[in-house]
PDB file of N, CA and C in Angstrom:
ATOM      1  N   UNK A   1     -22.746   7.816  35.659  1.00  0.00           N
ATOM      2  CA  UNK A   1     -21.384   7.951  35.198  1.00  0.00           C
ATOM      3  C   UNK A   1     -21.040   6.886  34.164  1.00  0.00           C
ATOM      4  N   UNK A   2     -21.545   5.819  34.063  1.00  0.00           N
ATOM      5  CA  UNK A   2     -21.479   4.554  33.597  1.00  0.00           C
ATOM      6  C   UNK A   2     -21.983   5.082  32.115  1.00  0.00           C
ATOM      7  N   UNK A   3     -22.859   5.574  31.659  1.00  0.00           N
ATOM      8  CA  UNK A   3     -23.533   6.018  30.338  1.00  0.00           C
ATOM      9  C   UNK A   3     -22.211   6.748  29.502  1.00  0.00           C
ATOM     10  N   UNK A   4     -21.437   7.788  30.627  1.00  0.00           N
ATOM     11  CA  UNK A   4     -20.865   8.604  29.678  1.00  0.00           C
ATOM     12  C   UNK A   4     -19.683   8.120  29.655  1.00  0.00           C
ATOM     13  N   UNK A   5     -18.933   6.976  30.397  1.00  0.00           N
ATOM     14  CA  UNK A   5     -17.586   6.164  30.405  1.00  0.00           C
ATOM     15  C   UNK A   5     -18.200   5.213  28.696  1.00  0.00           C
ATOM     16  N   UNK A   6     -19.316   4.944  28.627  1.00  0.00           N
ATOM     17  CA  UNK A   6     -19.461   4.393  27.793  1.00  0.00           C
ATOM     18  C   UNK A   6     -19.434   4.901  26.396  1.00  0.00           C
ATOM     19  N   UNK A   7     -20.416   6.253  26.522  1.00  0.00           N
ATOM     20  CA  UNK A   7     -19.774   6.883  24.994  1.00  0.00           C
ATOM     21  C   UNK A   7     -18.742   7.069  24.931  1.00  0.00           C
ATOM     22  N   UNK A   8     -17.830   7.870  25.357  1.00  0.00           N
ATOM     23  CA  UNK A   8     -16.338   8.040  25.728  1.00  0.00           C
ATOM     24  C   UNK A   8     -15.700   7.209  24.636  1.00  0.00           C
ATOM     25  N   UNK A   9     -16.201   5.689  24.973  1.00  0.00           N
ATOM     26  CA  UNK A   9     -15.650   4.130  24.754  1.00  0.00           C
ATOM     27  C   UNK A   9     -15.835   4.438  23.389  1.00  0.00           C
ATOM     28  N   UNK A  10     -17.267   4.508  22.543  1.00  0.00           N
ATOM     29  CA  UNK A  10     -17.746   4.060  21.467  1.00  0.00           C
ATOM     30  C   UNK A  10     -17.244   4.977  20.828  1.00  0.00           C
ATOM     31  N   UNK A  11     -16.933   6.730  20.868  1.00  0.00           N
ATOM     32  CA  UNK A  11     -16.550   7.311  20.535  1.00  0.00           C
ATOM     33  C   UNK A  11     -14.675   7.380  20.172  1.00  0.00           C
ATOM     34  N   UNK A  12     -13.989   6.569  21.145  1.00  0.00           N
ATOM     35  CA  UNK A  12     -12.839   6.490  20.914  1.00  0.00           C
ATOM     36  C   UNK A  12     -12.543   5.624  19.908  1.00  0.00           C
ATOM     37  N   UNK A  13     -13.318   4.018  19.900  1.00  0.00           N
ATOM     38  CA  UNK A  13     -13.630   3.215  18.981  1.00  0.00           C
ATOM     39  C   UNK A  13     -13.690   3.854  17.283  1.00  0.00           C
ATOM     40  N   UNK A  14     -14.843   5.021  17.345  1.00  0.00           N
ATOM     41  CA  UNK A  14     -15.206   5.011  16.431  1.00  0.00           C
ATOM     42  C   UNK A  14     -13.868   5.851  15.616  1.00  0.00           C
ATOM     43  N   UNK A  15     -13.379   7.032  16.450  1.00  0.00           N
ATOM     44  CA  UNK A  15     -11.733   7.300  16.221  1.00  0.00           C
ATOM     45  C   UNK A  15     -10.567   6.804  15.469  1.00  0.00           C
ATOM     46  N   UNK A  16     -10.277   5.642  16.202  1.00  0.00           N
ATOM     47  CA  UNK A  16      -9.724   4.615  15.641  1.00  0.00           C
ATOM     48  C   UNK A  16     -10.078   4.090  14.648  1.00  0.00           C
ATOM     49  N   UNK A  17     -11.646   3.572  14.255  1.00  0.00           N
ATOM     50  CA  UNK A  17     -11.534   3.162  12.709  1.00  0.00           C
ATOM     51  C   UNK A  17     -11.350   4.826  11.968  1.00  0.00           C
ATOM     52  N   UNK A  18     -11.643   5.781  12.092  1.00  0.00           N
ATOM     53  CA  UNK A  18     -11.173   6.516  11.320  1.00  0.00           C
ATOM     54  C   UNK A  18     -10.120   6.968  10.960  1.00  0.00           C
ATOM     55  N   UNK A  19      -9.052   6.911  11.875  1.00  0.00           N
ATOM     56  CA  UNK A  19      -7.713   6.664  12.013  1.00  0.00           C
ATOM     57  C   UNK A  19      -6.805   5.374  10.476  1.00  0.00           C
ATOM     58  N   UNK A  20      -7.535   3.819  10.920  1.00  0.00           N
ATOM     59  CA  UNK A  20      -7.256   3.136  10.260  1.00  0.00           C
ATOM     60  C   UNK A  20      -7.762   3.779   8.797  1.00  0.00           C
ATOM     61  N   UNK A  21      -9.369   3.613   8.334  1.00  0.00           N
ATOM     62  CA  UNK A  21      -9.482   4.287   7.471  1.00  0.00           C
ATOM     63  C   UNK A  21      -8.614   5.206   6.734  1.00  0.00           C
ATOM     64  N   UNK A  22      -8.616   6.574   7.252  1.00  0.00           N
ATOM     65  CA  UNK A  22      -7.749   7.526   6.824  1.00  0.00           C
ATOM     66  C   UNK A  22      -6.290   7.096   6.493  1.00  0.00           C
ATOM     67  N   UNK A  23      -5.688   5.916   7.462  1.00  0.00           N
ATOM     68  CA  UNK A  23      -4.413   5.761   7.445  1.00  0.00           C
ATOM     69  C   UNK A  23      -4.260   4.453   5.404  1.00  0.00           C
ATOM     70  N   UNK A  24      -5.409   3.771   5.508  1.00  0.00           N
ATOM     71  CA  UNK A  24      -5.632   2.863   4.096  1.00  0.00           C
ATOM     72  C   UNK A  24      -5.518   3.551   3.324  1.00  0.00           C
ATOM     73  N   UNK A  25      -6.635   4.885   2.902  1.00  0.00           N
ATOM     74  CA  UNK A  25      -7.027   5.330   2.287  1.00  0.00           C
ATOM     75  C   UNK A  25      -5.152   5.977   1.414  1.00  0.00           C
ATOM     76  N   UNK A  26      -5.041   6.468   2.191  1.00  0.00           N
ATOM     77  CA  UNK A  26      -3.170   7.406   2.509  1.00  0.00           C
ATOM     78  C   UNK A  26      -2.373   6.327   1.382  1.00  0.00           C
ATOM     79  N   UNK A  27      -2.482   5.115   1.961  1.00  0.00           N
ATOM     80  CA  UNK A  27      -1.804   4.225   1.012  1.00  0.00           C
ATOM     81  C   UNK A  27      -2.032   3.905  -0.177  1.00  0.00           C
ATOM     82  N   UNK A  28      -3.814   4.022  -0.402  1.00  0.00           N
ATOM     83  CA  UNK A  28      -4.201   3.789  -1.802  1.00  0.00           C
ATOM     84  C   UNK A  28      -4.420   4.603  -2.400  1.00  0.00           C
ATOM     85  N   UNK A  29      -4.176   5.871  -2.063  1.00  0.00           N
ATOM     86  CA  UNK A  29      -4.103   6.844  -3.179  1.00  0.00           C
ATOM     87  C   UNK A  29      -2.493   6.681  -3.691  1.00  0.00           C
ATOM     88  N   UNK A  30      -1.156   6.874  -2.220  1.00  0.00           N
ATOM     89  CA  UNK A  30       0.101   7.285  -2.859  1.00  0.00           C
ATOM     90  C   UNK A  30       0.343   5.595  -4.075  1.00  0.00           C
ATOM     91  N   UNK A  31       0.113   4.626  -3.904  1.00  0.00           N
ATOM     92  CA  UNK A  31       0.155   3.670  -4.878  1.00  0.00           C
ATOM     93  C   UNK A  31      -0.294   3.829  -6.591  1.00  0.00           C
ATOM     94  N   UNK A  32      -1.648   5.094  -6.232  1.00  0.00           N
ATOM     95  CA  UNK A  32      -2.451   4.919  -7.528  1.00  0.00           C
ATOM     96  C   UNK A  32      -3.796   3.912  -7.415  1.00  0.00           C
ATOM     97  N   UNK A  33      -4.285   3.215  -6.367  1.00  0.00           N
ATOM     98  CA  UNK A  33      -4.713   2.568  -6.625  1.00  0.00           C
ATOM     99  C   UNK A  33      -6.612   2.897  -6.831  1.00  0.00           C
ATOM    100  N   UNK A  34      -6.293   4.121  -6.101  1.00  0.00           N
ATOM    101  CA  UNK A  34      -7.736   4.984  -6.207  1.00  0.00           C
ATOM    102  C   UNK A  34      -7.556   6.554  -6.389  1.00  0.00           C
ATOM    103  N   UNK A  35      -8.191   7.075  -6.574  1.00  0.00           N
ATOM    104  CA  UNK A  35      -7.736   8.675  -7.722  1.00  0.00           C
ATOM    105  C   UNK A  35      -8.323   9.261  -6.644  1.00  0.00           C
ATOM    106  N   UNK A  36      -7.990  10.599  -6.735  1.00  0.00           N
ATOM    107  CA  UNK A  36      -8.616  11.444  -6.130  1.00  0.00           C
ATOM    108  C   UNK A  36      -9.561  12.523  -6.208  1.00  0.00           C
ATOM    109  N   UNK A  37      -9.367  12.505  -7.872  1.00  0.00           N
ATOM    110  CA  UNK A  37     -10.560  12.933  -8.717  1.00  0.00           C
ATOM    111  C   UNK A  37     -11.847  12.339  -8.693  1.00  0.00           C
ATOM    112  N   UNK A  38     -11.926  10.956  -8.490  1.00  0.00           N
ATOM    113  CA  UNK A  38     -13.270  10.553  -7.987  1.00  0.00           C
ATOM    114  C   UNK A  38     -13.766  11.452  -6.792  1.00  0.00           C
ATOM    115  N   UNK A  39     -15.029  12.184  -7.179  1.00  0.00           N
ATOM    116  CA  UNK A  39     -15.437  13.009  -5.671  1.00  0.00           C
ATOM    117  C   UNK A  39     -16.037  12.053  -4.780  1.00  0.00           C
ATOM    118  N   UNK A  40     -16.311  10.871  -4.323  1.00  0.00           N
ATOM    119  CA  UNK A  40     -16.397  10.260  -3.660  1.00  0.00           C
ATOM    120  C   UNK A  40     -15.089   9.717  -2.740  1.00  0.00           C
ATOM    121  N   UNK A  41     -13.938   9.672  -3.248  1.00  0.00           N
ATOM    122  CA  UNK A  41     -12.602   9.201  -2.569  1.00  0.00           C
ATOM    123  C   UNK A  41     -12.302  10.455  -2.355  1.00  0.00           C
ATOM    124  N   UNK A  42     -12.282  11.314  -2.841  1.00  0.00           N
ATOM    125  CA  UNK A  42     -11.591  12.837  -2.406  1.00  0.00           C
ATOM    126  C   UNK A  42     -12.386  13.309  -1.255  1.00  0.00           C
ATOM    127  N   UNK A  43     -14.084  13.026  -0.955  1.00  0.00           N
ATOM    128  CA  UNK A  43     -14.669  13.641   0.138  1.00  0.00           C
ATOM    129  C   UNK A  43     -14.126  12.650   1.392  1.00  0.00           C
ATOM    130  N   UNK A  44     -13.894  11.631   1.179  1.00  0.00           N
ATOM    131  CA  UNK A  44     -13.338  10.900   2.566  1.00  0.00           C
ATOM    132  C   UNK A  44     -11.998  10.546   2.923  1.00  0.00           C
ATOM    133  N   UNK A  45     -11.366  11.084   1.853  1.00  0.00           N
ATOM    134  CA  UNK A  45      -9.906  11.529   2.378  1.00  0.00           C
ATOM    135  C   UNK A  45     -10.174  12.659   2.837  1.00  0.00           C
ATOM    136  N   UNK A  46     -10.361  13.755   2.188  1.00  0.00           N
ATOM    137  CA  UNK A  46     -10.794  14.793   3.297  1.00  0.00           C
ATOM    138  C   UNK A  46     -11.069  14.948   4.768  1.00  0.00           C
ATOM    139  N   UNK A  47     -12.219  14.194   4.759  1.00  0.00           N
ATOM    140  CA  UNK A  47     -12.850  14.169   5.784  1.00  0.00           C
ATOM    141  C   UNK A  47     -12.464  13.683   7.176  1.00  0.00           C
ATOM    142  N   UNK A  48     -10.850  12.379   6.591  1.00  0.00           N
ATOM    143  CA  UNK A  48     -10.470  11.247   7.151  1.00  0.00           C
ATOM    144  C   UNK A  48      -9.190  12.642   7.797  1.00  0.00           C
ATOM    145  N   UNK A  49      -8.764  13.229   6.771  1.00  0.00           N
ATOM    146  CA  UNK A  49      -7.815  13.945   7.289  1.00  0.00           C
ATOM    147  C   UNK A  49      -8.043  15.155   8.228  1.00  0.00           C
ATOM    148  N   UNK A  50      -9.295  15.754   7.683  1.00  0.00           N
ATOM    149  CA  UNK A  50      -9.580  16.760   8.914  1.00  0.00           C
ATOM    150  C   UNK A  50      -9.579  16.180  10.360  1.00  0.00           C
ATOM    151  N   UNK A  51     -10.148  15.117  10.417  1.00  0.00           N
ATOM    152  CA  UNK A  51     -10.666  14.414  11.709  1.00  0.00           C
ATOM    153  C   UNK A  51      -9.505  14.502  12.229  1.00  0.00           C
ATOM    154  N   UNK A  52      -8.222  13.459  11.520  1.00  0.00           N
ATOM    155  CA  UNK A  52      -7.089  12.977  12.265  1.00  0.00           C
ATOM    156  C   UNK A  52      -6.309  14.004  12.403  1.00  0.00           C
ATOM    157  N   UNK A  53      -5.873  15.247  11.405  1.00  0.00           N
ATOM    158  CA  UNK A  53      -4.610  15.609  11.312  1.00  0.00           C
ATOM    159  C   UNK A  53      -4.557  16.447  12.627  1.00  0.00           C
ATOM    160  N   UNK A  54      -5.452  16.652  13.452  1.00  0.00           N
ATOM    161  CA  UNK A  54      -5.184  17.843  14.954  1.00  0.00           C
ATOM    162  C   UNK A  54      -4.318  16.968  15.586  1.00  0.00           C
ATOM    163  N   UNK A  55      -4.909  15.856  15.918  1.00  0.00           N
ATOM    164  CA  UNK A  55      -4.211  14.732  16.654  1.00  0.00           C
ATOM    165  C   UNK A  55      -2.808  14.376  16.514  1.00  0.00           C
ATOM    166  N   UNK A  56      -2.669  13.826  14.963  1.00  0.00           N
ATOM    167  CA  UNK A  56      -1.552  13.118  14.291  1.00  0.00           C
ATOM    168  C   UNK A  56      -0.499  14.518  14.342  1.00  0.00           C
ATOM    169  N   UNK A  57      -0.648  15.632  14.268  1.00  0.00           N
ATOM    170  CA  UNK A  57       0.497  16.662  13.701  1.00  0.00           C
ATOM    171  C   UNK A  57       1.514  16.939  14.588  1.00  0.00           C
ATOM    172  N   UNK A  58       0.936  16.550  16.222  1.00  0.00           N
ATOM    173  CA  UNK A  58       2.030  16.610  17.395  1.00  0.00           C
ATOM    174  C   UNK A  58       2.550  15.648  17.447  1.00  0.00           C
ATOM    175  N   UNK A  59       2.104  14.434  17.429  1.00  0.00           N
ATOM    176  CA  UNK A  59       3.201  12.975  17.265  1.00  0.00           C
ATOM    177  C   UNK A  59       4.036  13.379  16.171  1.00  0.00           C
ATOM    178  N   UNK A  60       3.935  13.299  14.904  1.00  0.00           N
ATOM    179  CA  UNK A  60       4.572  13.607  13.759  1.00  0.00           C
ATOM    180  C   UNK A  60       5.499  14.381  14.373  1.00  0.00           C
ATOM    181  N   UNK A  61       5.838  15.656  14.680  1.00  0.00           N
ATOM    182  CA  UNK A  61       6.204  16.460  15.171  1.00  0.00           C
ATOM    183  C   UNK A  61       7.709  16.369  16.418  1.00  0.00           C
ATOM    184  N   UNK A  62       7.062  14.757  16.917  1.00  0.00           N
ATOM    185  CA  UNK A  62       7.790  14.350  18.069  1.00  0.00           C
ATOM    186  C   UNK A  62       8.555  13.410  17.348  1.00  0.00           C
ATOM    187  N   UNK A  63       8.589  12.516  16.192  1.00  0.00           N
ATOM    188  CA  UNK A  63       8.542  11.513  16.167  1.00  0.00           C
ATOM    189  C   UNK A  63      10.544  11.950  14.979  1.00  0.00           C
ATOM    190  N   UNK A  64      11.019  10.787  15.009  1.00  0.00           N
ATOM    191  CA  UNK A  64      12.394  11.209  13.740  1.00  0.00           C
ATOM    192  C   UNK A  64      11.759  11.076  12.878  1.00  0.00           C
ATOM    193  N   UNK A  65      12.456  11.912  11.889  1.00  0.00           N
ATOM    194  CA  UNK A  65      12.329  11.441  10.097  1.00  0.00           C
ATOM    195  C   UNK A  65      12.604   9.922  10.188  1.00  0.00           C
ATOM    196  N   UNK A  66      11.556   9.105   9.716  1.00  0.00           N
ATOM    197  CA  UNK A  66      12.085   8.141   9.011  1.00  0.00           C
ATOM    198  C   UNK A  66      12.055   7.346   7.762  1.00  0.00           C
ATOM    199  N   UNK A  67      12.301   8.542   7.087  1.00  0.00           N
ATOM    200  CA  UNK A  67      11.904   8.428   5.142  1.00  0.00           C
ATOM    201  C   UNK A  67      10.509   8.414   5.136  1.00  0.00           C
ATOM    202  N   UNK A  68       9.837   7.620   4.287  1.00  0.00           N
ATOM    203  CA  UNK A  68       8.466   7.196   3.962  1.00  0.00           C
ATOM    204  C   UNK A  68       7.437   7.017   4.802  1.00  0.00           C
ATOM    205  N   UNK A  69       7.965   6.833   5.644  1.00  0.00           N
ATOM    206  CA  UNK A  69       7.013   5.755   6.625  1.00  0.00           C
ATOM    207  C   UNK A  69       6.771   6.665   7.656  1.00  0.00           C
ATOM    208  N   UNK A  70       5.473   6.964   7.878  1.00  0.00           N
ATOM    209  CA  UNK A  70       5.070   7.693   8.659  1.00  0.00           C
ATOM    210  C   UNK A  70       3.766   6.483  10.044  1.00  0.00           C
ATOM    211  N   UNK A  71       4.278   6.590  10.835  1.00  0.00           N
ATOM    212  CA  UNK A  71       3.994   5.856  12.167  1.00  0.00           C
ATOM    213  C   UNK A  71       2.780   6.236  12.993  1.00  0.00           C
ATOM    214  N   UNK A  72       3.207   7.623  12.941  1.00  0.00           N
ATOM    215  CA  UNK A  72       1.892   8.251  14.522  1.00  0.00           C
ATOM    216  C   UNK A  72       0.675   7.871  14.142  1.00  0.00           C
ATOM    217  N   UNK A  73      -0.319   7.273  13.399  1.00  0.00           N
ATOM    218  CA  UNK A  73      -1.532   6.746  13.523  1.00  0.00           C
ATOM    219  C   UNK A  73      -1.539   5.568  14.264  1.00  0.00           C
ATOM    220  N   UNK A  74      -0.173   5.106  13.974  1.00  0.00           N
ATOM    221  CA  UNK A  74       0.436   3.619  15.083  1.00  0.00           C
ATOM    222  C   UNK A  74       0.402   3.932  16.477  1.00  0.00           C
ATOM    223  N   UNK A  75       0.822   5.510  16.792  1.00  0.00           N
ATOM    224  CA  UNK A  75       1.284   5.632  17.993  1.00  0.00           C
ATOM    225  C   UNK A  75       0.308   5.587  18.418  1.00  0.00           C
ATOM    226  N   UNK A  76      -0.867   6.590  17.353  1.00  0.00           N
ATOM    227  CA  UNK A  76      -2.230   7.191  17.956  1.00  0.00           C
ATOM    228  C   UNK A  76      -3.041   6.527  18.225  1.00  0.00           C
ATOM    229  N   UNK A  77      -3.271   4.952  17.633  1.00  0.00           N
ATOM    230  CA  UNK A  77      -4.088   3.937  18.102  1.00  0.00           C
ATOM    231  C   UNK A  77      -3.356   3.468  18.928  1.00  0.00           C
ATOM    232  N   UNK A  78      -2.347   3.125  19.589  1.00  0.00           N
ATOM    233  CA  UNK A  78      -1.816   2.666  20.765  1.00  0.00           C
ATOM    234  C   UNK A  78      -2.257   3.616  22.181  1.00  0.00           C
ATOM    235  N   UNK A  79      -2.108   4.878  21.782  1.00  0.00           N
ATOM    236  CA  UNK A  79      -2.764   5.776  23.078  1.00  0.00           C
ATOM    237  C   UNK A  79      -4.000   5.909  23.113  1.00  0.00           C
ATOM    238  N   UNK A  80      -4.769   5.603  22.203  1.00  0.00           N
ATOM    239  CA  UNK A  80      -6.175   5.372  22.377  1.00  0.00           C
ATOM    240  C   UNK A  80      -6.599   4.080  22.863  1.00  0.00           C
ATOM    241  N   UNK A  81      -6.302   2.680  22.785  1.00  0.00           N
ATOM    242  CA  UNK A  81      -5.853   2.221  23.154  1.00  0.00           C
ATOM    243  C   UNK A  81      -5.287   1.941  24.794  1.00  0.00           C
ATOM    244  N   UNK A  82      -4.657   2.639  25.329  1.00  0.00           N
ATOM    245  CA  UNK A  82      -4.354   2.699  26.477  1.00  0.00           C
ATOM    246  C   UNK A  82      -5.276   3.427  27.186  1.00  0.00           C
ATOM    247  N   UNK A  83      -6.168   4.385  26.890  1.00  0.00           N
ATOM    248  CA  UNK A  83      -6.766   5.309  27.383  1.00  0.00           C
ATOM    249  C   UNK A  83      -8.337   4.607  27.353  1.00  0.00           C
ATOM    250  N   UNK A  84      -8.665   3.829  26.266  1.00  0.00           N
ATOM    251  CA  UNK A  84      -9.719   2.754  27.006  1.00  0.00           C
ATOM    252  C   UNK A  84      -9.810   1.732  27.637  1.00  0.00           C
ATOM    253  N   UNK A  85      -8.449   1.383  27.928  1.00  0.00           N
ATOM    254  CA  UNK A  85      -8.174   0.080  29.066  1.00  0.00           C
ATOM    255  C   UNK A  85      -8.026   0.832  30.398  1.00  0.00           C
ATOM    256  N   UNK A  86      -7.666   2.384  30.481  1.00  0.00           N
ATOM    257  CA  UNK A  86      -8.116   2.917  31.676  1.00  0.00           C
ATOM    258  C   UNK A  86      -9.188   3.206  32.044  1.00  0.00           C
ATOM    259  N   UNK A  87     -10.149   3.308  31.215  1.00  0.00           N
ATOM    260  CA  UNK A  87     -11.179   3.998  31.309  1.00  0.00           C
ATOM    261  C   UNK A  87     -12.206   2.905  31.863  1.00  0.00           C
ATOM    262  N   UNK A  88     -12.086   1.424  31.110  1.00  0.00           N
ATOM    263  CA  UNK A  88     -12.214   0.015  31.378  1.00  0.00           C
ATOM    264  C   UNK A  88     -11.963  -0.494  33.126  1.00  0.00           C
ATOM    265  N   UNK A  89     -10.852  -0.143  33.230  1.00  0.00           N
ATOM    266  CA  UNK A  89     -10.188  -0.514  34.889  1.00  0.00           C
ATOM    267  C   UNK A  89     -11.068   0.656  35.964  1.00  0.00           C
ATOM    268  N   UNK A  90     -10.986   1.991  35.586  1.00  0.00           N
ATOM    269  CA  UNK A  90     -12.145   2.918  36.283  1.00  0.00           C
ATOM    270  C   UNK A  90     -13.260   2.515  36.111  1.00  0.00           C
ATOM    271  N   UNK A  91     -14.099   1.994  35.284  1.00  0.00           N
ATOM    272  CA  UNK A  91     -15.567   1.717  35.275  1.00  0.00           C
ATOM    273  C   UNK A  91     -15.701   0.678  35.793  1.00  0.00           C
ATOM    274  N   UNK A  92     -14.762  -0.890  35.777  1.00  0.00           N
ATOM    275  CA  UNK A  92     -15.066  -1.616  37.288  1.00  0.00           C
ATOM    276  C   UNK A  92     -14.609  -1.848  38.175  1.00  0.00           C
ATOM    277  N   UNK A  93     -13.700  -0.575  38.717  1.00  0.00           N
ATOM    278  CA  UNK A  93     -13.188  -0.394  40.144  1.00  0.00           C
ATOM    279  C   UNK A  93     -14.386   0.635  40.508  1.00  0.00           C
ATOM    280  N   UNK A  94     -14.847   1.580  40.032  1.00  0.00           N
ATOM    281  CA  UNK A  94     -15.667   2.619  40.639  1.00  0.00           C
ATOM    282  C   UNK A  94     -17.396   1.725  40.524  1.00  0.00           C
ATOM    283  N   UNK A  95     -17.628   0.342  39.759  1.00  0.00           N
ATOM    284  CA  UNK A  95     -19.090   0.588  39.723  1.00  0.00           C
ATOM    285  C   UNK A  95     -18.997  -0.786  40.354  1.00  0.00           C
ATOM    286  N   UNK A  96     -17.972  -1.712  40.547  1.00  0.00           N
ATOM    287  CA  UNK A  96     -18.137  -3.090  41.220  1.00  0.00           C
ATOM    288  C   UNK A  96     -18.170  -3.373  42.960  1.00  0.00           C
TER     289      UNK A  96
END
């Protein structure tokens, strides 16, 4: 059980930087600071957005307008986040 609490882990991890990622990336395009015509920045915004947007579209969804600023990747690393500090507290209550 211990193997697959662990991918679980690395996999949620790896989530989250894509999350952050995707969430940078968001900023440096609306600035200008990277194009999107480069096919190298356009395949990993893409890619950043397919991943996240299943996730992110129900927070969004829940969340108020609040102009510009869009949050739920905040929320979404906070519940990920919470969900490996449980997962953490189950793996050494069940294996200690």
């Amino acid at each position: 059980m211990l193997p697959i609490i662990d991918l679980i882990d690395v996999l949620i991890n790896l989530y989250t930087w894509v999350l952050i990622i995707g969430a940078i990336l968001s900023w440096l395009v609306a600035f200008n600071v990277v194009n999107t015509r480069n096919r190298f920045v356009y395949t990993v915004g893409d890619l950043c957005y397919r991943l996240t947007e299943p996730a992110l579209r129900p927070i969004r969804r829940m969340l108020p307008n609040l102009g510009g600023v869009d949050i739920s990747p905040v929320i979404l690393i906070l519940l990920l986040w919470l969900v490996r500090r449980e997962l953490d507290l189950y793996a050494r209550s069940a294996f200690m």
